[in-house]
PDB file of N, CA and C in Angstrom:
ATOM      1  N   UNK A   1       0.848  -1.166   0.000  1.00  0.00           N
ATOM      2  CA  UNK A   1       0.000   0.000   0.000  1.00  0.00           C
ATOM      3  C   UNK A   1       0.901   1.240   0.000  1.00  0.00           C
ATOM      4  N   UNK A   2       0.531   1.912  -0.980  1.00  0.00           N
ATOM      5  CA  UNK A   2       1.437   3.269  -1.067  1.00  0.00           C
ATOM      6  C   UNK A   2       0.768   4.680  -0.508  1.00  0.00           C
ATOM      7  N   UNK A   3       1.607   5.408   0.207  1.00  0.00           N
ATOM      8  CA  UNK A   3       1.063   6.577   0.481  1.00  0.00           C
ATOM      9  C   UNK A   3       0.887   7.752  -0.180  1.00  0.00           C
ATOM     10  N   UNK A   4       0.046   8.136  -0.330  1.00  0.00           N
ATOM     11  CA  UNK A   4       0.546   9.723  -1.131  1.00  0.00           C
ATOM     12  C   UNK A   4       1.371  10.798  -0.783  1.00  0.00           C
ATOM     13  N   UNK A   5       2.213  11.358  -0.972  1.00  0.00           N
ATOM     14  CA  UNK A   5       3.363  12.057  -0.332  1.00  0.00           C
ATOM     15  C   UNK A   5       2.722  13.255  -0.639  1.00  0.00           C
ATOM     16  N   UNK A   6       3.006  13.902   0.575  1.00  0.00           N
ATOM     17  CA  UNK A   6       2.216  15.226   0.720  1.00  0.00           C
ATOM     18  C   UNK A   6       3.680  16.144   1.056  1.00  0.00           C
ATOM     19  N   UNK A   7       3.604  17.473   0.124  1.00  0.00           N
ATOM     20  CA  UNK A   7       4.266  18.178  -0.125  1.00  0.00           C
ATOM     21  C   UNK A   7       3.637  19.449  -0.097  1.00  0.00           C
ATOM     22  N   UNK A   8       4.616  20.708  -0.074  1.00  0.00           N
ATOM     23  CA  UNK A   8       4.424  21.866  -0.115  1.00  0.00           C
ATOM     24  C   UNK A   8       3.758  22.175  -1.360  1.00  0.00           C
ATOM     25  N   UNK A   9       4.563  21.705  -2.072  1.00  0.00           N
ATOM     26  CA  UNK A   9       4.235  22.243  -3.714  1.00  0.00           C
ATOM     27  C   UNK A   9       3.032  21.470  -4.329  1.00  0.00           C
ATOM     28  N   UNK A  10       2.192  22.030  -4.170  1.00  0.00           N
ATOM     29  CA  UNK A  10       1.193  21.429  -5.281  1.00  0.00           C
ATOM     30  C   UNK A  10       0.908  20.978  -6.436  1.00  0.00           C
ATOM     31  N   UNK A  11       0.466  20.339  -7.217  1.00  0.00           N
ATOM     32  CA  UNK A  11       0.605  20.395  -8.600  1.00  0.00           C
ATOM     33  C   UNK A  11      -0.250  21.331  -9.118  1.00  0.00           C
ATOM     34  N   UNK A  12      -0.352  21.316 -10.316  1.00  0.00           N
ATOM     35  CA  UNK A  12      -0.821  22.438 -11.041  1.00  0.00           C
ATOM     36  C   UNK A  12      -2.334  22.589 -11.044  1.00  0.00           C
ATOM     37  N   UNK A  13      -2.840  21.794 -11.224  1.00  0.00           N
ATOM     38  CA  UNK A  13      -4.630  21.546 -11.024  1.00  0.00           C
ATOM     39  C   UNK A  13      -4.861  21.701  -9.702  1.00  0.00           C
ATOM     40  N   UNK A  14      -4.054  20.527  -8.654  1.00  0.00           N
ATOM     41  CA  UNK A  14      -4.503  21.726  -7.191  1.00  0.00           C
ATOM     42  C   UNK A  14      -4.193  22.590  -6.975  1.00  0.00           C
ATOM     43  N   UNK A  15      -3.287  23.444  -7.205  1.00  0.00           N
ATOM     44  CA  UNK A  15      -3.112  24.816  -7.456  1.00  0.00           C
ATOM     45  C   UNK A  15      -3.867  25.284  -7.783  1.00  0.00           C
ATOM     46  N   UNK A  16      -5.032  25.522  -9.199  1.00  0.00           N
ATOM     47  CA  UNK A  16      -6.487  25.701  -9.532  1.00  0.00           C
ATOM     48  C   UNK A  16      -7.450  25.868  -8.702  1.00  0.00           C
ATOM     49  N   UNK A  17      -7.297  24.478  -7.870  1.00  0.00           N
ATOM     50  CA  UNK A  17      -8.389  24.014  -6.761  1.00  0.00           C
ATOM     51  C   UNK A  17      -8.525  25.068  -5.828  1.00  0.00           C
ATOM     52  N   UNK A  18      -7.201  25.585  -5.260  1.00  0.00           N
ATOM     53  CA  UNK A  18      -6.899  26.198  -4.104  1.00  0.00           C
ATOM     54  C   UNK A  18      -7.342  27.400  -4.478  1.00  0.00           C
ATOM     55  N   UNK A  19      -7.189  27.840  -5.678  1.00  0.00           N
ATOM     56  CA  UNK A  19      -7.573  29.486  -5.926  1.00  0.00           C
ATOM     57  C   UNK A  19      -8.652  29.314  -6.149  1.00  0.00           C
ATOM     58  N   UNK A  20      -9.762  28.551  -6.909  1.00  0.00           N
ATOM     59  CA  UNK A  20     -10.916  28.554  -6.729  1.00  0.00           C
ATOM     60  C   UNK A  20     -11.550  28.903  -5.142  1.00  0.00           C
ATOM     61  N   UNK A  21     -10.679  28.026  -4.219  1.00  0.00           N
ATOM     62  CA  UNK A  21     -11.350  28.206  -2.743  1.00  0.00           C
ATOM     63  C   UNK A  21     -11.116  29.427  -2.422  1.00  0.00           C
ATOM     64  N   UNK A  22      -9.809  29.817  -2.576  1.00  0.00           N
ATOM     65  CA  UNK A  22      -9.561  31.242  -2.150  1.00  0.00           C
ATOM     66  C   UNK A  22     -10.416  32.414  -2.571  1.00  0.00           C
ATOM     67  N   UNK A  23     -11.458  32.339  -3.532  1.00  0.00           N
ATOM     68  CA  UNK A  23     -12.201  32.823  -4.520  1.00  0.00           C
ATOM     69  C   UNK A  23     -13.300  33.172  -3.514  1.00  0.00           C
ATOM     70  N   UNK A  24     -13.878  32.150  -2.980  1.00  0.00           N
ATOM     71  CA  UNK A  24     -14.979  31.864  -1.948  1.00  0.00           C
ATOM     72  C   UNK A  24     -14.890  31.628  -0.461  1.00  0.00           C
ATOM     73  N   UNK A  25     -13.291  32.239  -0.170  1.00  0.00           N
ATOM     74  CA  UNK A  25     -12.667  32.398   1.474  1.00  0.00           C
ATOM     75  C   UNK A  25     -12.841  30.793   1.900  1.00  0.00           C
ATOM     76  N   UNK A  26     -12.933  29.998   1.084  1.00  0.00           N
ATOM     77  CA  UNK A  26     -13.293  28.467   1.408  1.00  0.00           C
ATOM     78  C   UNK A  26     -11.466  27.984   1.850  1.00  0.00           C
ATOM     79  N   UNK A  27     -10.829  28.912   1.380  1.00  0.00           N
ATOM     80  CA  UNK A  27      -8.920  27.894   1.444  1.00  0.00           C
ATOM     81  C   UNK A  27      -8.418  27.816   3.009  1.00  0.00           C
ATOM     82  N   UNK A  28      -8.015  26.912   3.463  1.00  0.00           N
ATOM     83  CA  UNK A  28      -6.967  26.868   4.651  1.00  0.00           C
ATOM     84  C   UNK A  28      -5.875  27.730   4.519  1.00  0.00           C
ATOM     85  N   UNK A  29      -4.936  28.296   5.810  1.00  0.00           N
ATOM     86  CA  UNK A  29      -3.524  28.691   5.542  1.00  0.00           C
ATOM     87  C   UNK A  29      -2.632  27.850   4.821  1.00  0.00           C
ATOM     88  N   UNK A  30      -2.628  26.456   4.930  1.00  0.00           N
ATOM     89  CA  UNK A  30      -1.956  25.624   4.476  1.00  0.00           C
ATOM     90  C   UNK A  30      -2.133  25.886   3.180  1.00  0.00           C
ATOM     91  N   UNK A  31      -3.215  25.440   2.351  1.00  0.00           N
ATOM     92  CA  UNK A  31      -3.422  25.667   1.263  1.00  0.00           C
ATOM     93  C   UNK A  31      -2.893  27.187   0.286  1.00  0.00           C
ATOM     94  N   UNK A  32      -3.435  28.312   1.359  1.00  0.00           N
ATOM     95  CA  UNK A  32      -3.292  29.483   0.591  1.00  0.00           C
ATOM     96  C   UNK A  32      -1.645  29.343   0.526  1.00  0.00           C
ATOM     97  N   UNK A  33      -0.650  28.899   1.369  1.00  0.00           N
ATOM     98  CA  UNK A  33       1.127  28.985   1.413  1.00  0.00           C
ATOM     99  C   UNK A  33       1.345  28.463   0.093  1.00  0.00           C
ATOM    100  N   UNK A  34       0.533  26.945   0.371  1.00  0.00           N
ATOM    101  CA  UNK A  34       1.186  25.732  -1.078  1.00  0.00           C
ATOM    102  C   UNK A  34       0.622  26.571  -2.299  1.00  0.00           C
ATOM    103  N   UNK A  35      -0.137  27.557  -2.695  1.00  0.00           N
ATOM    104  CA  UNK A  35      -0.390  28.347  -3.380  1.00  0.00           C
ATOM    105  C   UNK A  35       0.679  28.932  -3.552  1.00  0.00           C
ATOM    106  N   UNK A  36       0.776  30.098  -2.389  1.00  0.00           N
ATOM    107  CA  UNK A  36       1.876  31.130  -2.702  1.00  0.00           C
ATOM    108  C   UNK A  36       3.384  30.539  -3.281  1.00  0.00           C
ATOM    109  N   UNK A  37       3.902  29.251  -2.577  1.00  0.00           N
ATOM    110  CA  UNK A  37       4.602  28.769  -3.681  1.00  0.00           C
ATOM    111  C   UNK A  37       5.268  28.084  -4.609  1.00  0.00           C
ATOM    112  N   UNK A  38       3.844  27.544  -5.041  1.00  0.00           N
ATOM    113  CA  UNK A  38       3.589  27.496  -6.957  1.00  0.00           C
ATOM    114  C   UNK A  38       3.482  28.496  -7.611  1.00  0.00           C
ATOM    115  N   UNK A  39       2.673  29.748  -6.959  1.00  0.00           N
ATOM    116  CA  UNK A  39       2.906  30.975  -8.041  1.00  0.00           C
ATOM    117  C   UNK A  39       4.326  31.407  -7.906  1.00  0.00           C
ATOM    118  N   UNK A  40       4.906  31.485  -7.333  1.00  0.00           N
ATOM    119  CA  UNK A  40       6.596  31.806  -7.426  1.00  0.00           C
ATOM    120  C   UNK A  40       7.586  31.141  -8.496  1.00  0.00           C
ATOM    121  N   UNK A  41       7.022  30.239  -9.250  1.00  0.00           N
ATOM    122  CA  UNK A  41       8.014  29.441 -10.406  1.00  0.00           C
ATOM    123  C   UNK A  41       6.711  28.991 -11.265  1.00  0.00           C
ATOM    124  N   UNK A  42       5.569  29.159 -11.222  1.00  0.00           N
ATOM    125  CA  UNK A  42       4.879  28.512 -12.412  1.00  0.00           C
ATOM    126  C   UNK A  42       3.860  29.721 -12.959  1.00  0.00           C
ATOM    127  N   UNK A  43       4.205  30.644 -13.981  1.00  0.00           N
ATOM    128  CA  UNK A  43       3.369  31.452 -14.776  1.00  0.00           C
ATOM    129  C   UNK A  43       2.125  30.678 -15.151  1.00  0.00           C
ATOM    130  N   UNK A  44       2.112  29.160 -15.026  1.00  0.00           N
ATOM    131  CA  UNK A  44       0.469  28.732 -15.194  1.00  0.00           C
ATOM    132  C   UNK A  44      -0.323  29.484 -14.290  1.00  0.00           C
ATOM    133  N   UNK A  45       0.208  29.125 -13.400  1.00  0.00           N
ATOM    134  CA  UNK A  45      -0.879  29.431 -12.070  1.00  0.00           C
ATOM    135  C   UNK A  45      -0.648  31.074 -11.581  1.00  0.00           C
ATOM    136  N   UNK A  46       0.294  31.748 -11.909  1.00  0.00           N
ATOM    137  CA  UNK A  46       0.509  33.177 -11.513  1.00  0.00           C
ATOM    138  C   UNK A  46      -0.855  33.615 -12.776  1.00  0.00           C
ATOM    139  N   UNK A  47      -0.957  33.146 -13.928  1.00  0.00           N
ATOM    140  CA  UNK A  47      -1.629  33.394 -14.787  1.00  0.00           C
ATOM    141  C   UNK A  47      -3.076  32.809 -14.065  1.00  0.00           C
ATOM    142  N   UNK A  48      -3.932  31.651 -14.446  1.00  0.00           N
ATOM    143  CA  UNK A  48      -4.965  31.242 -13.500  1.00  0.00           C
ATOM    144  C   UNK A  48      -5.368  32.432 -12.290  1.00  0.00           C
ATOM    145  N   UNK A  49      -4.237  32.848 -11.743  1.00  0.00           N
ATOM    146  CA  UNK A  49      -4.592  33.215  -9.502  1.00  0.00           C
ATOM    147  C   UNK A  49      -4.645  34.890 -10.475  1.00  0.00           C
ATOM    148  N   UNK A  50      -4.097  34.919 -11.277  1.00  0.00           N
ATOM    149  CA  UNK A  50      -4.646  36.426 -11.721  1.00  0.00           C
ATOM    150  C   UNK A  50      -5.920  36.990 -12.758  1.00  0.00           C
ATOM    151  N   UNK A  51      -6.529  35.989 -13.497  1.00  0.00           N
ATOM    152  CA  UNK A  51      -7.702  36.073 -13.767  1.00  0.00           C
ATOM    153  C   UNK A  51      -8.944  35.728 -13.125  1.00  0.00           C
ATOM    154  N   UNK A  52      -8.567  34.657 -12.289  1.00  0.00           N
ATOM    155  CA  UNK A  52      -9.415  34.345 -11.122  1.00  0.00           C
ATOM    156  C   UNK A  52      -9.868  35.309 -10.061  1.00  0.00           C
ATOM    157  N   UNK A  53      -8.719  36.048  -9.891  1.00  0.00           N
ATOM    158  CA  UNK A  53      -8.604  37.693  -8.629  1.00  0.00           C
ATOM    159  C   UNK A  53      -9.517  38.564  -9.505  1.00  0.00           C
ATOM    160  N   UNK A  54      -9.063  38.531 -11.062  1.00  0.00           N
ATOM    161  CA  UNK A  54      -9.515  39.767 -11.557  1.00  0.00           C
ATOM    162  C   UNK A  54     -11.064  39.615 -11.980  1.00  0.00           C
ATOM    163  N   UNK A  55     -12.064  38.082 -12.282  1.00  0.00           N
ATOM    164  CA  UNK A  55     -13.051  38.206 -11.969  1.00  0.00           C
ATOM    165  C   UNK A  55     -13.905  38.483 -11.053  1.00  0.00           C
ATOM    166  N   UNK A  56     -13.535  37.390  -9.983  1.00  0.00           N
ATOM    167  CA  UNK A  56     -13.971  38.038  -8.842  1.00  0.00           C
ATOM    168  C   UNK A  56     -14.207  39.409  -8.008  1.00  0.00           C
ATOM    169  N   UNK A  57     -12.974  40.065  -8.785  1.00  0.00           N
ATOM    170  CA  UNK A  57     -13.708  41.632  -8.807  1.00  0.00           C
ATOM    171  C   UNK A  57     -14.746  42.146  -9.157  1.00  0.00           C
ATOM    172  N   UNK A  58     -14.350  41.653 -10.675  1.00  0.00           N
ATOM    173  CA  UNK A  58     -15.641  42.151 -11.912  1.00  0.00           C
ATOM    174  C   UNK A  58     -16.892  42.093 -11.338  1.00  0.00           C
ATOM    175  N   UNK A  59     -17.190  40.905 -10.566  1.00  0.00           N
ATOM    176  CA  UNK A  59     -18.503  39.996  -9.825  1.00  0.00           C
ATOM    177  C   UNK A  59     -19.047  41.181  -8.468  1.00  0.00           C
ATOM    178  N   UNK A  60     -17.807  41.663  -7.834  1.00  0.00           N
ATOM    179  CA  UNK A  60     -18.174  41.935  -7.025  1.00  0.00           C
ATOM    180  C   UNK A  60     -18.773  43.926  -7.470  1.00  0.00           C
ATOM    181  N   UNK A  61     -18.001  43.989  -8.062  1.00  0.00           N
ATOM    182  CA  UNK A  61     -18.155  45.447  -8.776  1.00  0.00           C
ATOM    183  C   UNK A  61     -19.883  45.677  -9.652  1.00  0.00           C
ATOM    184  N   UNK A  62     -20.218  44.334 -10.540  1.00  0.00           N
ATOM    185  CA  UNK A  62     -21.024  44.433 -11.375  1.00  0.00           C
ATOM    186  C   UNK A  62     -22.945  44.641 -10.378  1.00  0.00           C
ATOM    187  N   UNK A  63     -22.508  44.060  -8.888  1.00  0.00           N
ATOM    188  CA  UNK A  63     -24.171  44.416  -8.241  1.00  0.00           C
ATOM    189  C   UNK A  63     -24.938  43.896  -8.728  1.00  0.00           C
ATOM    190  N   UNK A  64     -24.794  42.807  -9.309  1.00  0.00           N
ATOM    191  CA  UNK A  64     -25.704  42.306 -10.131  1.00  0.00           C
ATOM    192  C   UNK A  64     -27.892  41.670  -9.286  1.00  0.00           C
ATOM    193  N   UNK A  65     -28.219  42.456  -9.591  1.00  0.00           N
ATOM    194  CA  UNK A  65     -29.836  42.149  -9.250  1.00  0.00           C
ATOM    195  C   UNK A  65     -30.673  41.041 -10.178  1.00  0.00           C
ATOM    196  N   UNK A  66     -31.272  40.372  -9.467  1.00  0.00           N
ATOM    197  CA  UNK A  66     -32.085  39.507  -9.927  1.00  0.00           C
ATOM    198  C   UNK A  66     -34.063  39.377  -9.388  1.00  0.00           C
ATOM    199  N   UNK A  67     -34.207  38.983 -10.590  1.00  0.00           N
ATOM    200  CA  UNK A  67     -35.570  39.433  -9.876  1.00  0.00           C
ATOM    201  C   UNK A  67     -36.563  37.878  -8.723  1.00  0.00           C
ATOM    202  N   UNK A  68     -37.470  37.912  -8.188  1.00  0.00           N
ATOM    203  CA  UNK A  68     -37.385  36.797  -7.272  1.00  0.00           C
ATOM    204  C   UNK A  68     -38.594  36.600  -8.390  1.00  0.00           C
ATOM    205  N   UNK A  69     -38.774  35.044  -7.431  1.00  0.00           N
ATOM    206  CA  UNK A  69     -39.975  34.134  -8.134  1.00  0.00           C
ATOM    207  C   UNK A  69     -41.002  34.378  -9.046  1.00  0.00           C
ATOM    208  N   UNK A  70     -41.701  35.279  -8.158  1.00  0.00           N
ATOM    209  CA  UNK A  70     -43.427  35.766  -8.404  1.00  0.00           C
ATOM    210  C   UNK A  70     -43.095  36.996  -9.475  1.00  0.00           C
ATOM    211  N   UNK A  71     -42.336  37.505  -9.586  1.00  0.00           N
ATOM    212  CA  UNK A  71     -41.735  38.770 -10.699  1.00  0.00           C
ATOM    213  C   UNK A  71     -41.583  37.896 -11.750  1.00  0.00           C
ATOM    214  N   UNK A  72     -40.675  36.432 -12.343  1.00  0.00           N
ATOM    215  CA  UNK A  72     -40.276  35.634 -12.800  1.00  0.00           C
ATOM    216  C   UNK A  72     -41.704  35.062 -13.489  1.00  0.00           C
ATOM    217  N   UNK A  73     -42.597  34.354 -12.744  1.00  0.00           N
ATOM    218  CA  UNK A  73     -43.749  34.021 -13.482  1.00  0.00           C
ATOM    219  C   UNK A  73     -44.537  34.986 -14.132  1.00  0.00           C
ATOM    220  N   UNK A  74     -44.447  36.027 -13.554  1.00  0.00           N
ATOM    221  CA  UNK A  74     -45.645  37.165 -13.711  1.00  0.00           C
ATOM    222  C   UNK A  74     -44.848  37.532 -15.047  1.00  0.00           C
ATOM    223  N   UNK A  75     -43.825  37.662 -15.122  1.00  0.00           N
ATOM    224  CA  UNK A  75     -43.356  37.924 -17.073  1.00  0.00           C
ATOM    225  C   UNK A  75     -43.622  36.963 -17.554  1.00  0.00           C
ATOM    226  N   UNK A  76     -43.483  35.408 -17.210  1.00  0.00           N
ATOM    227  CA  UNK A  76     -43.312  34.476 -18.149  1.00  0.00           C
ATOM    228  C   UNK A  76     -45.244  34.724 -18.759  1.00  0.00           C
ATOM    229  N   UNK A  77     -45.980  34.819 -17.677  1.00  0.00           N
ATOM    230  CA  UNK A  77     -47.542  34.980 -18.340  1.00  0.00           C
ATOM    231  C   UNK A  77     -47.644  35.543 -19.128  1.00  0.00           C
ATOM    232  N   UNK A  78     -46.976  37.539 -18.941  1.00  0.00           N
ATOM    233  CA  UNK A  78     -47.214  37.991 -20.485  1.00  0.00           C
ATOM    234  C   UNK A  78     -46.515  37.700 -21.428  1.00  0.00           C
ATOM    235  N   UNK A  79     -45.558  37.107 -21.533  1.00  0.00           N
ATOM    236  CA  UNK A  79     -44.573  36.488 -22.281  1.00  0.00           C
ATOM    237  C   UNK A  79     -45.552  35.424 -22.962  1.00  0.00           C
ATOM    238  N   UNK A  80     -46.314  34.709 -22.884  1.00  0.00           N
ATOM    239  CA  UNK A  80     -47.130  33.325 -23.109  1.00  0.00           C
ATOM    240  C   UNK A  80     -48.200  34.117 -23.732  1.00  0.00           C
ATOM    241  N   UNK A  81     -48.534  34.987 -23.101  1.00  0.00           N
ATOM    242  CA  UNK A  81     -50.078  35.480 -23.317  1.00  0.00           C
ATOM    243  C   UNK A  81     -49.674  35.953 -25.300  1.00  0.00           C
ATOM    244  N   UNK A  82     -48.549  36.570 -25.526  1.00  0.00           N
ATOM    245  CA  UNK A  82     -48.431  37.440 -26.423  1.00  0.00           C
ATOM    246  C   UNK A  82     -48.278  36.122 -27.905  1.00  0.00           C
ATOM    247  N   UNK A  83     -47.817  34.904 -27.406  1.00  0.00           N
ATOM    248  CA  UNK A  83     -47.358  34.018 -28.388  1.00  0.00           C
ATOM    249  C   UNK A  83     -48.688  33.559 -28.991  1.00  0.00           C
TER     250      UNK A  83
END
């Protein structure tokens, strides 16, 4: 039975993983470190952890409103009514 060897350095897809969490305050310290460094030698993931940062802005900037349920049907009726 073999163990999985657990290391600092992540690979490249968990590297992904981790910035996704970090995205949603979901990451451990552990995690956010083994992050910090893979981005130090791999432009994959300096690339990835910087479009990932820079949506999550966009998201948070854009305010985006949605309308609830009963607003939702009440168009789909005149929406139906007109076809």
């Amino acid at each position: 039975m073999s163990k999985k060897k657990k290391s600092l350095l992540p690979s490249c897809e968990e590297a992904k993983q981790i910035c996704d969490k970090m995205q949603y305050g979901e990451a451990t310290l552990i995690e956010r470190l083994k992050l910090r460094f893979r981005q130090m030698w791999c432009r994959a993931t300096q690339s990835y952890s910087k479009k990932n940062s820079d949506l999550t802005q966009l998201c948070k900037e854009a305010k985006i409103k949605t309308l609830d349920n009963e607003k939702k049907v009440e168009m789909k009726r005149k929406i139906d009514g007109f076809s």
